[in-house]
Structures are given as C-alpha cells and as structure tokens.
C-alpha atoms as a PDB file:
ATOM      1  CA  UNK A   1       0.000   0.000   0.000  1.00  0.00           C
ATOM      2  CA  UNK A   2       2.547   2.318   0.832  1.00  0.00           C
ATOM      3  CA  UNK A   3       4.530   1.500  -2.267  1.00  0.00           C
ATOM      4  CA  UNK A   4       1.586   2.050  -4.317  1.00  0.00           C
ATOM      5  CA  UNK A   5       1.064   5.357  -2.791  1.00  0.00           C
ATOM      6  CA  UNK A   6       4.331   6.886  -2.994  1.00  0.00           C
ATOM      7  CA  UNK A   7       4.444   5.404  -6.914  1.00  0.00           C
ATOM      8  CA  UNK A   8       1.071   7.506  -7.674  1.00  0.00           C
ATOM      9  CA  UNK A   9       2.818  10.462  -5.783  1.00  0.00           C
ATOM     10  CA  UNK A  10       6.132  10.491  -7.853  1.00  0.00           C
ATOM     11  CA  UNK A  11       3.866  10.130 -11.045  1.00  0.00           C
ATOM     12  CA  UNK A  12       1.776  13.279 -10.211  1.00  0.00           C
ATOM     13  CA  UNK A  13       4.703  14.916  -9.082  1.00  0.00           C
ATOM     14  CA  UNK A  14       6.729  13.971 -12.564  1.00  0.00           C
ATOM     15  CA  UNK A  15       3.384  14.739 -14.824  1.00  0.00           C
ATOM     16  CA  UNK A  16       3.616  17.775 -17.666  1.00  0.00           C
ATOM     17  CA  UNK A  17       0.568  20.526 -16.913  1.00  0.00           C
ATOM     18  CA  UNK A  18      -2.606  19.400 -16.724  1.00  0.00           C
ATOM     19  CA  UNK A  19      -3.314  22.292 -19.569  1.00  0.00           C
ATOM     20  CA  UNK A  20      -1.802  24.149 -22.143  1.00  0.00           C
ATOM     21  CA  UNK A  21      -3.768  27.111 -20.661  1.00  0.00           C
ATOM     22  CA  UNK A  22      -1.000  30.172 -19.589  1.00  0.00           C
ATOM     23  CA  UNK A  23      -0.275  30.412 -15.809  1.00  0.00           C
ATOM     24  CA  UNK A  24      -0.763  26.933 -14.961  1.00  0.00           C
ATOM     25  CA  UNK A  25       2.185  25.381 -15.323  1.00  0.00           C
ATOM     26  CA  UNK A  26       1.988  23.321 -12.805  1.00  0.00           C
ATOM     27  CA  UNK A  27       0.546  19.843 -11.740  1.00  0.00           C
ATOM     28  CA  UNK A  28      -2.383  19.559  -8.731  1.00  0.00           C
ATOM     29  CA  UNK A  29       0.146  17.688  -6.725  1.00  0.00           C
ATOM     30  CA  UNK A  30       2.770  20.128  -7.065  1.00  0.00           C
ATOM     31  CA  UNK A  31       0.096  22.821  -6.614  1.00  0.00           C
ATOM     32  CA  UNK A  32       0.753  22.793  -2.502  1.00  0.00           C
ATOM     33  CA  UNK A  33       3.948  22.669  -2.740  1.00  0.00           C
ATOM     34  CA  UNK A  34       4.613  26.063  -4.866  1.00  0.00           C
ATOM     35  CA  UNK A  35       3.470  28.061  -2.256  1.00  0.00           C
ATOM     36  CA  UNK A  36       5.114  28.342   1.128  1.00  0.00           C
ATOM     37  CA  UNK A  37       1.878  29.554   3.234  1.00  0.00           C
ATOM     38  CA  UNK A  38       0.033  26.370   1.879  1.00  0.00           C
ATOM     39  CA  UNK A  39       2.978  24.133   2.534  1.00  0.00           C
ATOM     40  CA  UNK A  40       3.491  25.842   6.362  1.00  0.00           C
ATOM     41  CA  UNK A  41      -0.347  26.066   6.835  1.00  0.00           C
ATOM     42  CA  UNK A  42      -0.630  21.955   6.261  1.00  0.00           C
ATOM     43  CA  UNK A  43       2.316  21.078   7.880  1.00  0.00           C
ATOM     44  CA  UNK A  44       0.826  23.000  10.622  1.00  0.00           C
ATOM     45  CA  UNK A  45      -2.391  21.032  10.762  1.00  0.00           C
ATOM     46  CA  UNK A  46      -0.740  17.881  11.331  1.00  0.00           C
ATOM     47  CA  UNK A  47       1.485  19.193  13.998  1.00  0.00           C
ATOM     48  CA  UNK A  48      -1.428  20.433  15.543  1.00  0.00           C
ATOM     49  CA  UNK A  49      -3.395  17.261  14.915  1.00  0.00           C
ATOM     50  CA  UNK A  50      -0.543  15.304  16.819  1.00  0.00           C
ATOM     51  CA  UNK A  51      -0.212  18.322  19.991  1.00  0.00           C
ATOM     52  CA  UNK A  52      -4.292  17.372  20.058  1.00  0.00           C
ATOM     53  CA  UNK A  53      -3.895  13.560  19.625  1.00  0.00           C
ATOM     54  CA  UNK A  54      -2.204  13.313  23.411  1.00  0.00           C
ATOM     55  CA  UNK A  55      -5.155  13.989  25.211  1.00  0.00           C
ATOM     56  CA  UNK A  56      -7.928  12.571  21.951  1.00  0.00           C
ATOM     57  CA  UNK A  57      -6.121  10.334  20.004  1.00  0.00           C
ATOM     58  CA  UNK A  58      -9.040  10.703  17.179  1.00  0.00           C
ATOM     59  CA  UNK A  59      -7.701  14.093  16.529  1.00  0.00           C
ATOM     60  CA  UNK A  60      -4.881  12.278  14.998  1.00  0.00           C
ATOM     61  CA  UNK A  61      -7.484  10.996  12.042  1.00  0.00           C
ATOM     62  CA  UNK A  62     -10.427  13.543  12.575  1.00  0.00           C
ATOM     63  CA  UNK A  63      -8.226  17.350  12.511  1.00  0.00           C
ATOM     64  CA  UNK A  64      -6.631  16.493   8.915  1.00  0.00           C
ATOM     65  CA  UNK A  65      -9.216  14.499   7.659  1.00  0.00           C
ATOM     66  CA  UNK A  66     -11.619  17.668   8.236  1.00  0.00           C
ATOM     67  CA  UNK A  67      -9.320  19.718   6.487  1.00  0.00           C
ATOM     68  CA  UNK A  68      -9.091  17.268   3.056  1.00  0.00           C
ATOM     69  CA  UNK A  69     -13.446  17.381   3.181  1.00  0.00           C
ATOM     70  CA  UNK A  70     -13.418  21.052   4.150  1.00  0.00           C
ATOM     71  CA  UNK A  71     -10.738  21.774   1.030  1.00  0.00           C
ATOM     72  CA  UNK A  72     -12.968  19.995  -0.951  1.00  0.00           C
ATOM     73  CA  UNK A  73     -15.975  21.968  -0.128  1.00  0.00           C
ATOM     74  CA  UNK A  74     -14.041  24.987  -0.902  1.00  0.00           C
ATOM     75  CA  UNK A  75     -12.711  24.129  -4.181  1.00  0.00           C
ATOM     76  CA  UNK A  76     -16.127  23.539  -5.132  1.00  0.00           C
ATOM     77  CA  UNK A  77     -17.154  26.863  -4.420  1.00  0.00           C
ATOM     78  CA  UNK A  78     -14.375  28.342  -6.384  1.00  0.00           C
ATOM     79  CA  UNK A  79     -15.262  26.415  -9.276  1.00  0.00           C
ATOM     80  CA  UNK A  80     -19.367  27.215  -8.764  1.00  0.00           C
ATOM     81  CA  UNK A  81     -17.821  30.822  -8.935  1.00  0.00           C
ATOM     82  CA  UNK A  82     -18.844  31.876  -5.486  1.00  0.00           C
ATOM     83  CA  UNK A  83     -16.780  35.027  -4.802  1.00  0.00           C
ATOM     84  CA  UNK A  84     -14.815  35.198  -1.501  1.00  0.00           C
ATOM     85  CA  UNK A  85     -12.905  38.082  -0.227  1.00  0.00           C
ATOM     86  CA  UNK A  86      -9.699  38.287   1.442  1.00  0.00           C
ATOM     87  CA  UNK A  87      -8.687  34.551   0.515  1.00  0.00           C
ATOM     88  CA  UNK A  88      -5.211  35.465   0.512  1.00  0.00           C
ATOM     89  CA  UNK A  89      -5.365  37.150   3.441  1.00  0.00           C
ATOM     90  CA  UNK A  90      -7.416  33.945   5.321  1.00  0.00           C
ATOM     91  CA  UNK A  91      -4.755  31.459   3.867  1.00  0.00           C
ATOM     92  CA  UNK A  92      -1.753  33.510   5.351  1.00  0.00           C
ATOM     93  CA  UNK A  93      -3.491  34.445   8.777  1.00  0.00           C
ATOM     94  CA  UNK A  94      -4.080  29.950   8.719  1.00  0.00           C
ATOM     95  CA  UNK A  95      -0.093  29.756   9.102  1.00  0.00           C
ATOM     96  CA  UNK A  96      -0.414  32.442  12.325  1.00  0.00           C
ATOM     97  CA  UNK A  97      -2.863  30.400  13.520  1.00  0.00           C
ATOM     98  CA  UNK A  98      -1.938  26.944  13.525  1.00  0.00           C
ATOM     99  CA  UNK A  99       1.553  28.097  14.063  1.00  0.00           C
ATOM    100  CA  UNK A 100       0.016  29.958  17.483  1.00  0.00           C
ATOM    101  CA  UNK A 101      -1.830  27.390  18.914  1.00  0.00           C
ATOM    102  CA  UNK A 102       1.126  24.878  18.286  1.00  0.00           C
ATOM    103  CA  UNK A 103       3.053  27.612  20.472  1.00  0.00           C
ATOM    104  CA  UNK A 104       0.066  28.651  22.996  1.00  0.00           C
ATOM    105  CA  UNK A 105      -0.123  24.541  23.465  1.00  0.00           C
ATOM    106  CA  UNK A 106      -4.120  25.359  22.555  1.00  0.00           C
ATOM    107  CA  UNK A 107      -5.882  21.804  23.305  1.00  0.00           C
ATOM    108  CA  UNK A 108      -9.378  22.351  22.084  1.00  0.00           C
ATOM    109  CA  UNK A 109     -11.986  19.842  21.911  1.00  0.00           C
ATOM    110  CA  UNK A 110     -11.984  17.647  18.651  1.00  0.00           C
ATOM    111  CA  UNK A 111     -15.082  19.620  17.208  1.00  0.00           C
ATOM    112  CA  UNK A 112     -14.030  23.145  17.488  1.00  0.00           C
ATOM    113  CA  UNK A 113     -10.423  21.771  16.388  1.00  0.00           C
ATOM    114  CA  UNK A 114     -11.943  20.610  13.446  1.00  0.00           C
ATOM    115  CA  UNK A 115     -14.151  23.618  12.852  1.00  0.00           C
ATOM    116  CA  UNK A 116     -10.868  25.550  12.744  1.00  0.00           C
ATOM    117  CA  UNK A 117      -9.136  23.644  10.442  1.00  0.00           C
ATOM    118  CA  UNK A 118     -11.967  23.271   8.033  1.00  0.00           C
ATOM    119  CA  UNK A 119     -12.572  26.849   8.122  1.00  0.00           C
ATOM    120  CA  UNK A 120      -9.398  27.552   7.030  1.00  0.00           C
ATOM    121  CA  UNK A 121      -9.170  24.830   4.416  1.00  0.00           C
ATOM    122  CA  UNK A 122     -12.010  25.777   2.933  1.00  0.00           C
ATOM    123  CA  UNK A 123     -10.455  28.879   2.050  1.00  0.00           C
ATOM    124  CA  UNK A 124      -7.428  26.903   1.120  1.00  0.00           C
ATOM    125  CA  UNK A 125      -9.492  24.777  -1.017  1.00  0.00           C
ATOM    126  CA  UNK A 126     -11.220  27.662  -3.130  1.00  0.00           C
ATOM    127  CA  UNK A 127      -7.734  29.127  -3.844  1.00  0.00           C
ATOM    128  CA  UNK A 128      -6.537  25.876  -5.413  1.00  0.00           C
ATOM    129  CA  UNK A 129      -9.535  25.830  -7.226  1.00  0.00           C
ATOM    130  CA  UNK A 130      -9.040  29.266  -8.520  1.00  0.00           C
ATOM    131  CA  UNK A 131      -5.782  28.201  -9.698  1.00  0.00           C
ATOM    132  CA  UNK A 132      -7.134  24.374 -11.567  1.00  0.00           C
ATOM    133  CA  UNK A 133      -7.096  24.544 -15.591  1.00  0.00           C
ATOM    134  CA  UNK A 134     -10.631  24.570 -17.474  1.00  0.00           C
ATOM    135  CA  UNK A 135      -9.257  21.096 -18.627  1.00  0.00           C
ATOM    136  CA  UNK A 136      -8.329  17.910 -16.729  1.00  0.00           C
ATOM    137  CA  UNK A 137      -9.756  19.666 -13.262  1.00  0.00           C
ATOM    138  CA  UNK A 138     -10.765  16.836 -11.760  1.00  0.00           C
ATOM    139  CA  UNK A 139      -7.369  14.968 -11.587  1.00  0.00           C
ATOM    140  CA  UNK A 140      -5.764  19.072 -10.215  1.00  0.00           C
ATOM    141  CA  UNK A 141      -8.458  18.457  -8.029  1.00  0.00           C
ATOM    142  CA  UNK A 142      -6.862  14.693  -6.848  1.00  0.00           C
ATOM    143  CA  UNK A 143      -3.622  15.699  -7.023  1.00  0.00           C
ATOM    144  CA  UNK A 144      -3.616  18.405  -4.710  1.00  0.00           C
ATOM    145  CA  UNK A 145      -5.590  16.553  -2.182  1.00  0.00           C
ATOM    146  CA  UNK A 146      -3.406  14.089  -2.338  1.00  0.00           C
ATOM    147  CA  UNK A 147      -0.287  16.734  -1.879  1.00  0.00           C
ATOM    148  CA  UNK A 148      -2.341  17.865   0.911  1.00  0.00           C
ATOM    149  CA  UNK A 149      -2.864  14.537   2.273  1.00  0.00           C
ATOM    150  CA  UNK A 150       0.404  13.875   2.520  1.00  0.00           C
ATOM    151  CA  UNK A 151       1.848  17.431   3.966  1.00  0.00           C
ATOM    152  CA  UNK A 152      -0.751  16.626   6.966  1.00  0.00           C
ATOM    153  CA  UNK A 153       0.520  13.343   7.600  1.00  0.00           C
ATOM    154  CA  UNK A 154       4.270  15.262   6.818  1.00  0.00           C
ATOM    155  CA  UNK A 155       2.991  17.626   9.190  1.00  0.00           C
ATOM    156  CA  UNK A 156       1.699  15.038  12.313  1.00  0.00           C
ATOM    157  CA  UNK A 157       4.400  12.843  12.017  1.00  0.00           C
ATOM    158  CA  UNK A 158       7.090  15.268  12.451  1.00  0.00           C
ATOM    159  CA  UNK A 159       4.708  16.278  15.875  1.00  0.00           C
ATOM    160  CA  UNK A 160       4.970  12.582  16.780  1.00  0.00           C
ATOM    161  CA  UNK A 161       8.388  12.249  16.361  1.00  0.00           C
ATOM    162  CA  UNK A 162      10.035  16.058  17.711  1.00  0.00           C
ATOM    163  CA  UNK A 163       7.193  15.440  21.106  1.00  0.00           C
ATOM    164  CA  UNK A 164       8.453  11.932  21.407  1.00  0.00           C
ATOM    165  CA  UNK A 165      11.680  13.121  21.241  1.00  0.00           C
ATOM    166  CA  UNK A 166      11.805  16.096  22.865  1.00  0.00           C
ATOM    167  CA  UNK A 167       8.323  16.444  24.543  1.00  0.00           C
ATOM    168  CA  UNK A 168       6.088  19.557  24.012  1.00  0.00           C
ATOM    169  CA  UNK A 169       8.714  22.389  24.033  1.00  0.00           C
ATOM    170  CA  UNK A 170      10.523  20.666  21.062  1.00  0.00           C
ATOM    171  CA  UNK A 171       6.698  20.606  19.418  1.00  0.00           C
ATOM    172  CA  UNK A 172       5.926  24.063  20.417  1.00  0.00           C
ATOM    173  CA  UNK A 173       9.190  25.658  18.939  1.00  0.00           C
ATOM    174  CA  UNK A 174       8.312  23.665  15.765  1.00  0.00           C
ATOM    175  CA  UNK A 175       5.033  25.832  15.583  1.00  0.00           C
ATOM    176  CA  UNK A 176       6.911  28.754  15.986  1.00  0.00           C
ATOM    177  CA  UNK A 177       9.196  28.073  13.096  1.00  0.00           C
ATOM    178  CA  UNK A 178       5.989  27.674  11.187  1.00  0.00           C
ATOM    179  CA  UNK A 179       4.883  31.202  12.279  1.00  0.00           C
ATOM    180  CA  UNK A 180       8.087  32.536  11.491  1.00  0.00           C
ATOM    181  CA  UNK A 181       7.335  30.973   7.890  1.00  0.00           C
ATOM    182  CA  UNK A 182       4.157  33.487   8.263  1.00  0.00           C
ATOM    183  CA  UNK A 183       6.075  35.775   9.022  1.00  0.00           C
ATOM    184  CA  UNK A 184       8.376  35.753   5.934  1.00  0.00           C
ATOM    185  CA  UNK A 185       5.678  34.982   3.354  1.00  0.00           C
ATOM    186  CA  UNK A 186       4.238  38.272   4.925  1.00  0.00           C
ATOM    187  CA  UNK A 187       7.499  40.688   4.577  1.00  0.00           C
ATOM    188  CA  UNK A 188       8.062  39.049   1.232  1.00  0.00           C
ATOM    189  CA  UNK A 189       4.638  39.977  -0.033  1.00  0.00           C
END
C-alpha cells in the first residue's frame, strides 16, 4: 500500500501541466507545494493534529481528515464561482494560527479543532480551485488533495516524532518556526 502510494505520488509529481492554458504550469500535486503559506499552513495542521492527539487520540485521524473534506468543499465553491474576499489574506493568517496554537499549546476539543481547520481549508481549497485549468480539473483536483494529504501526515508525524523526542517544548518551537514561515511569506509579499 505504501509502495503504491508513494508510486502515484512520484507520477503526479513527474506529470507535464494538466493544460496548455497560460499560468498553470503546474501539476495539482505540485500545486501545494509552490506556495510556502500552503505548505506551512498543512504542515501546521498535522502538527497540531498530533499536539491534540495526546489527550484525543481521534484528533490524529479527525483534525486532517476535516481539512481534506473542508478543502474539498471549498474548491467547489471556487469552481461554482462563489466570490470570496480576502482569501489570501485567510490562507496567510491559517499559518499564524496553527503556528500559534502549536506555540500557545491550545488543546481544544476535537469539534471546534476541526471547525478551525476546516474553516481555514475551505479557504485553502477555493484558492486551489481558482488556480485548476478549465481542462483535466478533476485529476488538479486529486492531485492536490493528495499533496495535501500527505503534507498533513508530513505535518503530524514530524509532531509525533520532535514530542516523542523532545516532549512539548521541542513541538511548540516547531510551531513557531511555522509562524516565522508566516512571518516571511508576509514581509516578502
């Protein structure tokens, strides 16, 4: 299984455009990876999912998993061209976030948890979306949810690992490095 997954991940990743269309020159896999706030904000997620997972192990499975539906839901809106303002802005304020409660050591309960991620990816969701060719959208559409997929899990086992390793501090400093990401996407911009 494993095999098979990384083997569909290297193909996406190694895949031309999904259009001749200008200004998308990239794949849906390689999609999250392009930008830095999407790659922190992710990561982020699954750090957070694993901080949560000590106390509700669930959160481990039920914090990312929200955020692939929610991202969904949200590219789904972009493409039913439902307008949303300040999308930018929500996606880089997700990195402060998740990057702050990793730091703050926020344990909320698994439903609000997962009412914060999918807010967020929902927003995260609609800007991929913005971005998918006319053409060949639905396998952008897999392929970044499958990048995502896979910068969560990135995300919670690096929290597994640095807590097990280091306990929360190590975890916590992690979520500031993701803030300090923020923080140069934001001076950059």
């Amino acid at each position: 299984m494993i095999r098979t997954i990384c083997l569909t991940a290297l193909l996406l990743a190694l895949a031309g455009p999904v259009s001749a269309h200008p200004g998308h020159e990239v794949s849906g896999f390689i999609h999250p990876f392009t930008g830095i706030d999407h790659l922190l904000a992710m990561v982020g997620v699954g750090m957070w999912a694993a901080f949560l997972a000590v106390r509700k192990p669930a959160a481990a499975l039920l914090v990312p998993a929200t955020f692939v539906a929610m991202m969904t839901v949200g590219s789904a809106a972009g493409f039913a061209g439902i307008k949303l303002p300040l999308v930018e802005a929500v996606i880089l304020a997700s990195v402060f976030v998740f990057g702050g409660l990793i730091v703050a050591a926020v344990r909320l309960p698994s439903a609000a948890a997962m009412a914060v991620a999918g807010l967020f990816a929902f927003f995260h969701g609609y800007a991929h979306a913005l971005e998918a060719p006319a053409e060949g959208a639905g396998t952008y559409i897999l392929g970044f949810l499958l990048a995502t997929s896979l910068l969560l899990g990135a995300g919670l086992g690096l929290g597994w690992i640095v807590r097990r390793a280091v306990g929360d501090l190590g975890l916590r400093a992690l979520g500031g490095v993701v803030m300090a990401g923020g923080a140069l996407v934001l001076i950059a911009n």
